[in-house]
C-alpha atoms as a PDB file:
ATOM      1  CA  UNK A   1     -15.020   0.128  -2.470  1.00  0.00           C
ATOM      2  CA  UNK A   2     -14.881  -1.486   1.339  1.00  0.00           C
ATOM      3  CA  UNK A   3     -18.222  -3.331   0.294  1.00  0.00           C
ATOM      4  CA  UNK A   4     -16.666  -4.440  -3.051  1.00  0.00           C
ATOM      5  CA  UNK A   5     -13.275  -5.747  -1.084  1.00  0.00           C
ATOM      6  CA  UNK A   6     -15.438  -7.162   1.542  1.00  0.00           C
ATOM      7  CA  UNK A   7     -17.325  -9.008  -0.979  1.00  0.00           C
ATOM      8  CA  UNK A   8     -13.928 -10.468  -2.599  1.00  0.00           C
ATOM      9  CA  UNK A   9     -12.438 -11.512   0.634  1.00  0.00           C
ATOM     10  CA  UNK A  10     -15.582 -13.724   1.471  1.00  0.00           C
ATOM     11  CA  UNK A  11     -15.337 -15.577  -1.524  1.00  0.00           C
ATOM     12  CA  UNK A  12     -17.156 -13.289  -4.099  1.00  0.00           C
ATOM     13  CA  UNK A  13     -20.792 -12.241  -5.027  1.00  0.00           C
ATOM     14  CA  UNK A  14     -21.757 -15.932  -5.713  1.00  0.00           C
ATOM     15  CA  UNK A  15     -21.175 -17.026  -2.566  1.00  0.00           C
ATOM     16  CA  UNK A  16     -22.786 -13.857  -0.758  1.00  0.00           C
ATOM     17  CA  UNK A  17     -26.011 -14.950  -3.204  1.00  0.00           C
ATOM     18  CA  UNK A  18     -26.212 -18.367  -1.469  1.00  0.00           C
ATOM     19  CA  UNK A  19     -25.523 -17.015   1.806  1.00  0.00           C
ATOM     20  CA  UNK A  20     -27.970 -14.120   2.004  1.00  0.00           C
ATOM     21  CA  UNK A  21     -29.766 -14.535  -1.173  1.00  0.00           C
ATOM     22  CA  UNK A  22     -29.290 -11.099  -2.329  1.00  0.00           C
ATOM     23  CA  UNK A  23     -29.157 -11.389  -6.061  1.00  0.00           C
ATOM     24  CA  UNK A  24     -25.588 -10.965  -7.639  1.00  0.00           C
ATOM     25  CA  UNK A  25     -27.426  -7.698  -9.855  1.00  0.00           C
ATOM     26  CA  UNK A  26     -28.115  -5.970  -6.581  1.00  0.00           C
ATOM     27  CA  UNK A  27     -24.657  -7.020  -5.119  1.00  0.00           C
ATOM     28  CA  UNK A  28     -23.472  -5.035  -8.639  1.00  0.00           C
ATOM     29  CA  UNK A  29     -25.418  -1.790  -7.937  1.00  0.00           C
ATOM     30  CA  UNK A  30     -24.426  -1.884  -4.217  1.00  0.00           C
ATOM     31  CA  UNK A  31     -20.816  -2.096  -4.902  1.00  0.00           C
ATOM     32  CA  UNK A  32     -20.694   0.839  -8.014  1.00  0.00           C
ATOM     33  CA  UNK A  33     -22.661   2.995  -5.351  1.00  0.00           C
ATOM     34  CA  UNK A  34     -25.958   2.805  -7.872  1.00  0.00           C
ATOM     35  CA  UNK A  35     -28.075   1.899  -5.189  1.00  0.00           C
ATOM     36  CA  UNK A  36     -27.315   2.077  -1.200  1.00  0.00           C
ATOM     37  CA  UNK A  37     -28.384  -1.463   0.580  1.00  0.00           C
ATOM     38  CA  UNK A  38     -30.450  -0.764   3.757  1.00  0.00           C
ATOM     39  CA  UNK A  39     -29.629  -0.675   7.295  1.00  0.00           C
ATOM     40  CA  UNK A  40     -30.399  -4.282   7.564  1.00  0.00           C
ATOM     41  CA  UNK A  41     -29.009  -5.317   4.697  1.00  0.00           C
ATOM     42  CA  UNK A  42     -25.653  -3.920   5.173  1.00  0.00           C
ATOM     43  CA  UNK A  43     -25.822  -5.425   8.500  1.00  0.00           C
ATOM     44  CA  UNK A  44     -26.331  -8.918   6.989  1.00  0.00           C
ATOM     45  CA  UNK A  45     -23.578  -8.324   4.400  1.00  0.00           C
ATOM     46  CA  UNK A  46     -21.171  -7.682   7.323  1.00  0.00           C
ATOM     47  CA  UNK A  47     -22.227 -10.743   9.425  1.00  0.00           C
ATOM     48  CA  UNK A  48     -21.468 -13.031   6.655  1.00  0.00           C
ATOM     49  CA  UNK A  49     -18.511 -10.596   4.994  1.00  0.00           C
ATOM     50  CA  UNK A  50     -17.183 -10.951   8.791  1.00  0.00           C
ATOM     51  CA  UNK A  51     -16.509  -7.011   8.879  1.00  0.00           C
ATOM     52  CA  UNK A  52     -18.311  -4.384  10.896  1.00  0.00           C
ATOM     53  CA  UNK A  53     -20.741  -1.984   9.865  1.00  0.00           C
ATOM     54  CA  UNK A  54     -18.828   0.383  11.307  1.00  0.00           C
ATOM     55  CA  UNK A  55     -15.892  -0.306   8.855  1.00  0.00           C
ATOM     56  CA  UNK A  56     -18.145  -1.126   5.699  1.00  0.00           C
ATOM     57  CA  UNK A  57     -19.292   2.506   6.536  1.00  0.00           C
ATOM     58  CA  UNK A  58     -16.297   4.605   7.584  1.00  0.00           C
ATOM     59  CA  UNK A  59     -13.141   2.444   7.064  1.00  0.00           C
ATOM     60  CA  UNK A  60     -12.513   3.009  10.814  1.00  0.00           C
ATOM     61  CA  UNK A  61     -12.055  -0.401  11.934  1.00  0.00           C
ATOM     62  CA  UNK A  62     -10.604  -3.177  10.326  1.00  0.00           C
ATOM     63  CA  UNK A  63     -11.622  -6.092   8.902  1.00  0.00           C
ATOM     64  CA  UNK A  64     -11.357  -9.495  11.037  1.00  0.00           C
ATOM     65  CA  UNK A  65     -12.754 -12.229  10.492  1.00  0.00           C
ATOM     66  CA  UNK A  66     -12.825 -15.399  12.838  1.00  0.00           C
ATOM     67  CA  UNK A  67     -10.758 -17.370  10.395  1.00  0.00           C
ATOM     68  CA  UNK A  68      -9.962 -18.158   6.630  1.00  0.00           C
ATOM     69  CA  UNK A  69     -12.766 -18.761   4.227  1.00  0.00           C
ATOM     70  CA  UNK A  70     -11.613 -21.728   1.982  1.00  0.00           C
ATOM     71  CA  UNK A  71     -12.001 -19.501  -1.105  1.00  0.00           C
ATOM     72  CA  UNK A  72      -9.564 -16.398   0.637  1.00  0.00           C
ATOM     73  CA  UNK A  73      -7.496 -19.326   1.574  1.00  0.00           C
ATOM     74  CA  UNK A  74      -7.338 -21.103  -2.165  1.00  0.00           C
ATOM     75  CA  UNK A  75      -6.373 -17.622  -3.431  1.00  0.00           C
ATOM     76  CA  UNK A  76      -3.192 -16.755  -1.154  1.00  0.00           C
ATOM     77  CA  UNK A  77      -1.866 -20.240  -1.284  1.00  0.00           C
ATOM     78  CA  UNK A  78      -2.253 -19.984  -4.986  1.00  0.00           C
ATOM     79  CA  UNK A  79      -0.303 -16.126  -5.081  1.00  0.00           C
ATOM     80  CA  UNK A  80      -2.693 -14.692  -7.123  1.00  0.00           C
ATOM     81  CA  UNK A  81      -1.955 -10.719  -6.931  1.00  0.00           C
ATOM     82  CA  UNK A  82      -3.459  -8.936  -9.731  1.00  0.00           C
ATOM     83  CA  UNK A  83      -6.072  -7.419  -6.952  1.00  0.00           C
ATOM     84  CA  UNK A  84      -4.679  -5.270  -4.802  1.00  0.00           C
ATOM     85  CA  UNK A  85      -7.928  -4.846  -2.819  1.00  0.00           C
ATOM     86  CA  UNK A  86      -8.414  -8.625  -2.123  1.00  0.00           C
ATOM     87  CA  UNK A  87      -8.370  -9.380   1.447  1.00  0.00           C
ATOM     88  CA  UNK A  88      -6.374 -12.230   2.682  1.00  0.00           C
ATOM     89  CA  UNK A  89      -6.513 -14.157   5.435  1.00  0.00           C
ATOM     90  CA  UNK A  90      -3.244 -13.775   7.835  1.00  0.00           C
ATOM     91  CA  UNK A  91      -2.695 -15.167  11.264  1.00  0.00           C
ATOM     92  CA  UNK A  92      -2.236 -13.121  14.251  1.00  0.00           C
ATOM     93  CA  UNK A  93       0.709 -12.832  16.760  1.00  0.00           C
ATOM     94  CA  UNK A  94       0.104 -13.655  20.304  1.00  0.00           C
ATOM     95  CA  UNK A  95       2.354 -14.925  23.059  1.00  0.00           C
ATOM     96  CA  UNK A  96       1.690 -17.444  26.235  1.00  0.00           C
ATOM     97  CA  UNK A  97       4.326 -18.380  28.164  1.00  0.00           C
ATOM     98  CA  UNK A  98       5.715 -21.875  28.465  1.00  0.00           C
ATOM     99  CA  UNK A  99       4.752 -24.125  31.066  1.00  0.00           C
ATOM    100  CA  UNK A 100       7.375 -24.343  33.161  1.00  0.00           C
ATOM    101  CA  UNK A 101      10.562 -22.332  32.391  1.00  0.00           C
ATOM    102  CA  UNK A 102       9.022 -19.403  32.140  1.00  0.00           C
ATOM    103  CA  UNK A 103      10.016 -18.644  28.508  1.00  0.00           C
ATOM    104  CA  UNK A 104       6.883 -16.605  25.874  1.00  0.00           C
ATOM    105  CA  UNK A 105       6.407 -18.672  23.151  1.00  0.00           C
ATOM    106  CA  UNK A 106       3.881 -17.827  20.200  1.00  0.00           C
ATOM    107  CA  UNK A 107       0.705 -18.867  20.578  1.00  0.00           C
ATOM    108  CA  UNK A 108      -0.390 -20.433  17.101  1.00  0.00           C
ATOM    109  CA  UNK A 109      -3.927 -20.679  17.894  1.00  0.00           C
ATOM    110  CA  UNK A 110      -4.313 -17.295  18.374  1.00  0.00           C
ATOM    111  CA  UNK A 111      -6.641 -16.373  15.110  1.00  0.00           C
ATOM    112  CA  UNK A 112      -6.961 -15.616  12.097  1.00  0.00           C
ATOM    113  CA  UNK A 113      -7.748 -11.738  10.317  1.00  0.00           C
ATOM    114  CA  UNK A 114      -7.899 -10.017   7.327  1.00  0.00           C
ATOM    115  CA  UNK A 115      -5.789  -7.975   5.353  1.00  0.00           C
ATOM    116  CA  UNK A 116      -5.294  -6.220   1.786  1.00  0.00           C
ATOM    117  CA  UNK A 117      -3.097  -8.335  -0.234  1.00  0.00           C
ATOM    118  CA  UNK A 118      -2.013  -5.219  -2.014  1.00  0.00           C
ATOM    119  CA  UNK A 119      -0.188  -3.731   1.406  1.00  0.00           C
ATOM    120  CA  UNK A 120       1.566  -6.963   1.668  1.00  0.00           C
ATOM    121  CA  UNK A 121       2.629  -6.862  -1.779  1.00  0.00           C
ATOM    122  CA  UNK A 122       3.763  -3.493  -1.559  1.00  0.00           C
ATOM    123  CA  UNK A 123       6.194  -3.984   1.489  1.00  0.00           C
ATOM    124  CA  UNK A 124       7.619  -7.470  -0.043  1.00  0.00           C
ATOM    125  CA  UNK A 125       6.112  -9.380   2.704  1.00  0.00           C
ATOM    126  CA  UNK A 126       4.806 -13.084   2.242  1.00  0.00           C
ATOM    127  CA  UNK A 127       0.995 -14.068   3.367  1.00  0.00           C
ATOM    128  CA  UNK A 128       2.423 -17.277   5.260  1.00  0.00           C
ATOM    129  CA  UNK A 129       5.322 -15.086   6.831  1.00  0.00           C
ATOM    130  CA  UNK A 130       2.816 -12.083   7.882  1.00  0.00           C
ATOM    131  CA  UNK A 131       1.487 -11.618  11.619  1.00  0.00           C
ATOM    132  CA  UNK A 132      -0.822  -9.248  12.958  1.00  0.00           C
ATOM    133  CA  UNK A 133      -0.786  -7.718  15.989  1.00  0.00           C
ATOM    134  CA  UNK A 134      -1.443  -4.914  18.431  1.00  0.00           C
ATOM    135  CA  UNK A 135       0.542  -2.259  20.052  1.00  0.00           C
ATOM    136  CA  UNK A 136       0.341  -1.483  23.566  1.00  0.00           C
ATOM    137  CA  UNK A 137       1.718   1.224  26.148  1.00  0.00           C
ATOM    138  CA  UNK A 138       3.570   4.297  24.723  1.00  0.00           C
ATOM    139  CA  UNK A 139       7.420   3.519  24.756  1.00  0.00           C
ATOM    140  CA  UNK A 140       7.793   3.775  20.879  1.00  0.00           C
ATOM    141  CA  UNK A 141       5.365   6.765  20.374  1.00  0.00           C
ATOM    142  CA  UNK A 142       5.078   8.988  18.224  1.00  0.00           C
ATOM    143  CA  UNK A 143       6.395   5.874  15.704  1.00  0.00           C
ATOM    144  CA  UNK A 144       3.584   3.400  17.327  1.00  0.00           C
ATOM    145  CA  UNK A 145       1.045   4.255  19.221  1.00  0.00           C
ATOM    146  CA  UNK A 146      -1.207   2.587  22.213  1.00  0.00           C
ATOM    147  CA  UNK A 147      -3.466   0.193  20.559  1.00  0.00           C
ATOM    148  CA  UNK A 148      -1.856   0.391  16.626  1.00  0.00           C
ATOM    149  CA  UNK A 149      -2.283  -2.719  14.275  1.00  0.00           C
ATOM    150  CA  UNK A 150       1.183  -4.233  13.352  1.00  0.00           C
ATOM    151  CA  UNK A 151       2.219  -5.906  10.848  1.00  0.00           C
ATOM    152  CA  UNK A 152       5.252  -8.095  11.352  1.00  0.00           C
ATOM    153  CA  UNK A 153       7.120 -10.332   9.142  1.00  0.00           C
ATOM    154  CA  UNK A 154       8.386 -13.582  11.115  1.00  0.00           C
ATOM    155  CA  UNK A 155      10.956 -14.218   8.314  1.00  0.00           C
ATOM    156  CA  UNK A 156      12.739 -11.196   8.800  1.00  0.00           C
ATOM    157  CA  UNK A 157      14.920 -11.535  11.977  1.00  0.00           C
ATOM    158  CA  UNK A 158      17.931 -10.387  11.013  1.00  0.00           C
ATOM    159  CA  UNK A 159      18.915  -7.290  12.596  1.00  0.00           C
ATOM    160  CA  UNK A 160      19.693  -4.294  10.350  1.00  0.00           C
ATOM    161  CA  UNK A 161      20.601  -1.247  13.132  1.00  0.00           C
ATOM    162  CA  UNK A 162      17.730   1.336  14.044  1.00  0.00           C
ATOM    163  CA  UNK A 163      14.501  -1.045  12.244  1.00  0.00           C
ATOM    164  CA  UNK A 164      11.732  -1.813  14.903  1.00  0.00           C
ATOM    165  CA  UNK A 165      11.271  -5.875  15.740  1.00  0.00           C
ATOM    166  CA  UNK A 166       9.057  -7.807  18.137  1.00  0.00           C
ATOM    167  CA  UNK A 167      11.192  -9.751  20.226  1.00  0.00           C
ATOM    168  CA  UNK A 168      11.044 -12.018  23.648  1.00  0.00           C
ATOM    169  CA  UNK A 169      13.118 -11.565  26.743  1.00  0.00           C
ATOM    170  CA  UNK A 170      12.385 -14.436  28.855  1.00  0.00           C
ATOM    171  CA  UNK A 171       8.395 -13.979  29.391  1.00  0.00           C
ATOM    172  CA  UNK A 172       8.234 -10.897  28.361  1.00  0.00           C
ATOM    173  CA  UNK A 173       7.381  -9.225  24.763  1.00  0.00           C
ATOM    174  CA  UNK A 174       8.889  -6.729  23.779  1.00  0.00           C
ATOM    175  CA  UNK A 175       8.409  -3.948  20.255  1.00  0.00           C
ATOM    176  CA  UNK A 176      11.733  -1.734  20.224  1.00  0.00           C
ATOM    177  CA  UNK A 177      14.085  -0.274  17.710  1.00  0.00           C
ATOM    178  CA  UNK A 178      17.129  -2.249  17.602  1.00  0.00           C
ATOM    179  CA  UNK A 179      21.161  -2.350  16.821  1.00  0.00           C
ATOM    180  CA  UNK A 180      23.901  -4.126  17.166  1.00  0.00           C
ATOM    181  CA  UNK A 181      26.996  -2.804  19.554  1.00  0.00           C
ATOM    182  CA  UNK A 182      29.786  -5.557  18.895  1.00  0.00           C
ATOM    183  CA  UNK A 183      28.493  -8.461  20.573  1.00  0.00           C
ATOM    184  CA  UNK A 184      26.189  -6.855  22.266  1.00  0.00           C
ATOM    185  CA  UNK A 185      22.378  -6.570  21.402  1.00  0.00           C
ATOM    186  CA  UNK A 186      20.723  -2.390  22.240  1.00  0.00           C
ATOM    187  CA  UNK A 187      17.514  -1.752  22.779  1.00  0.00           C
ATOM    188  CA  UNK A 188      15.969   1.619  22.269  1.00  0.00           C
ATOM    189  CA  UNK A 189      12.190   3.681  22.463  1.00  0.00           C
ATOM    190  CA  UNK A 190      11.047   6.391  20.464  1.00  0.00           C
ATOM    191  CA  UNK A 191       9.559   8.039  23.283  1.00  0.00           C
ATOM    192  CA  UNK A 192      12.973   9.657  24.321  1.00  0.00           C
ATOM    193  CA  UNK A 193      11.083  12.194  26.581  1.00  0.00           C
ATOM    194  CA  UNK A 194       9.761   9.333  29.015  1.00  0.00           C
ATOM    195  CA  UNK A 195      12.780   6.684  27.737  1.00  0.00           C
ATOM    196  CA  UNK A 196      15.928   8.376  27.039  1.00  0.00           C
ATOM    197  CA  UNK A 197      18.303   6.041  26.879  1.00  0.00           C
ATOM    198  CA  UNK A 198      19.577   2.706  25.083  1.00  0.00           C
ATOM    199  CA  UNK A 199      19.491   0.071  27.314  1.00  0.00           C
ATOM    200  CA  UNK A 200      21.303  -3.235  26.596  1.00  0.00           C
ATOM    201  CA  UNK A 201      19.421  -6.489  25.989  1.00  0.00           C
ATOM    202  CA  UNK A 202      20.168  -8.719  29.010  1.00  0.00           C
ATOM    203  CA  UNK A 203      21.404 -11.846  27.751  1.00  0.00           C
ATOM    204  CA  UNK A 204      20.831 -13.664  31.166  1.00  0.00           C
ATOM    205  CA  UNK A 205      17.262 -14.584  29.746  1.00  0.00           C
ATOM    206  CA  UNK A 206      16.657 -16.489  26.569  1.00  0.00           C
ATOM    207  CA  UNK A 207      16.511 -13.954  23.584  1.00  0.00           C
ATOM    208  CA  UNK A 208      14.538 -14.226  21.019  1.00  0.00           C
ATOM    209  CA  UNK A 209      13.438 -12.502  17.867  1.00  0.00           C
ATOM    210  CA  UNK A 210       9.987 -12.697  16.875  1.00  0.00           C
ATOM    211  CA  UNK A 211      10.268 -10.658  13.172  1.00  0.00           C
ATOM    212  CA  UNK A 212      10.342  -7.101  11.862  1.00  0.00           C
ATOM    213  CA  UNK A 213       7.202  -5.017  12.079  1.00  0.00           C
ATOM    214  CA  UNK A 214       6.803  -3.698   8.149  1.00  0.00           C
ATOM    215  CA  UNK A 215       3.730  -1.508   8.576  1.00  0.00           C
ATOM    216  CA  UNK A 216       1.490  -0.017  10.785  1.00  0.00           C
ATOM    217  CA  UNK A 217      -1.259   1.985   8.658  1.00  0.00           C
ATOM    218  CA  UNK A 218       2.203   2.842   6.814  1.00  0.00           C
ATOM    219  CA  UNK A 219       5.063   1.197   5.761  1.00  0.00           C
ATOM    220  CA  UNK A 220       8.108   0.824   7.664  1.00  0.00           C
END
């Protein structure tokens, strides 16, 4: 099944033919699990699949891929959605700060990955609006953990009291659960044995929110 969505989200079995020369039968019997492809062979598949081995054979690690192939690219500009295990390409979320005033901005060359255009389908989010990126440190654990994937949807920055959002204070990122208290904007972790209490987002620094996270393995 990994090989199979692999296969789909490099442009299909045609275009793994001309790029390895593997004929599209054998593709066929690799992907129903007839035959198993050889060490080598799998490792070719996942050079030009842009995947590991290591997820090909265990699932462990994601896909990622060093940008959008123009056929993974035709298909989510065109909304196809019928295959839930196509992969997609999505862009990632990454930060530098502004020269100069010492504001984070998002950093737009910061890559491209893949991901299964069934999840994103499934948690209403939109392939141009989705951004994927990487938890770190343990303030919202057990909800995130130290080096989780994220998905976060940039259109959704409204704030609707207690969801988790990316958001920038000044130069710094930030992933917390947040509310609104009147006027005021509240932060809060998840780790309440190490971060007990709400704090209130200082408005002395520009503010700004980056978008929702929707998933992380899970939906939420």
């Amino acid at each position: 099944m990994r090989l199979n969505t692999a296969i789909k989200g490099a442009g299909g079995k045609a275009r793994i033919y001309r790029e390895t020369g593997i004929p599209v039968r054998t593709l066929n019997n690799y992907t129903s699990a007839t035959v198993e492809p050889t060490a080598l062979t799998l490792a070719k598949l996942a050079e030009v699949c842009r995947v590991s081995t290591d997820w090909l054979l265990s699932g462990v690690e994601a896909p990622v891929g060093s940008g959008p192939s123009a056929a993974a690219e035709k298909q989510a500009i065109s909304g196809a959605s019928d295959d839930v295990d196509r992969l997609i390409p999505i862009q990632r979320l990454a930060f530098r700060a502004a020269a100069g005033n010492g504001v984070l901005v998002v950093d737009e060359d910061a890559g491209w990955t893949s991901f299964p255009a069934g999840t994103l389908q499934r948690i209403h989010v939109k392939p141009e609006n989705a951004r994927l990126m990487i938890a770190a440190g343990d303030s919202m654990r057990p909800t995130l953990e130290d080096g989780d994937p994220l998905l976060v949807d940039i259109s959704d920055t409204e704030i609707i009291d207690g969801r988790v959002y990316v958001f920038s204070i000044g130069d710094q990122a930030l992933v917390k659960r947040l509310r609104r208290r009147g006027a005021k904007l509240v932060m809060r972790s998840d780790n309440r044995e190490h971060f007990p209490d709400e704090e209130e987002v200082p408005m002395v620094e520009p503010v700004r929110i980056i978008g929702r996270v929707r998933w992380v393995g899970r939906s939420l």
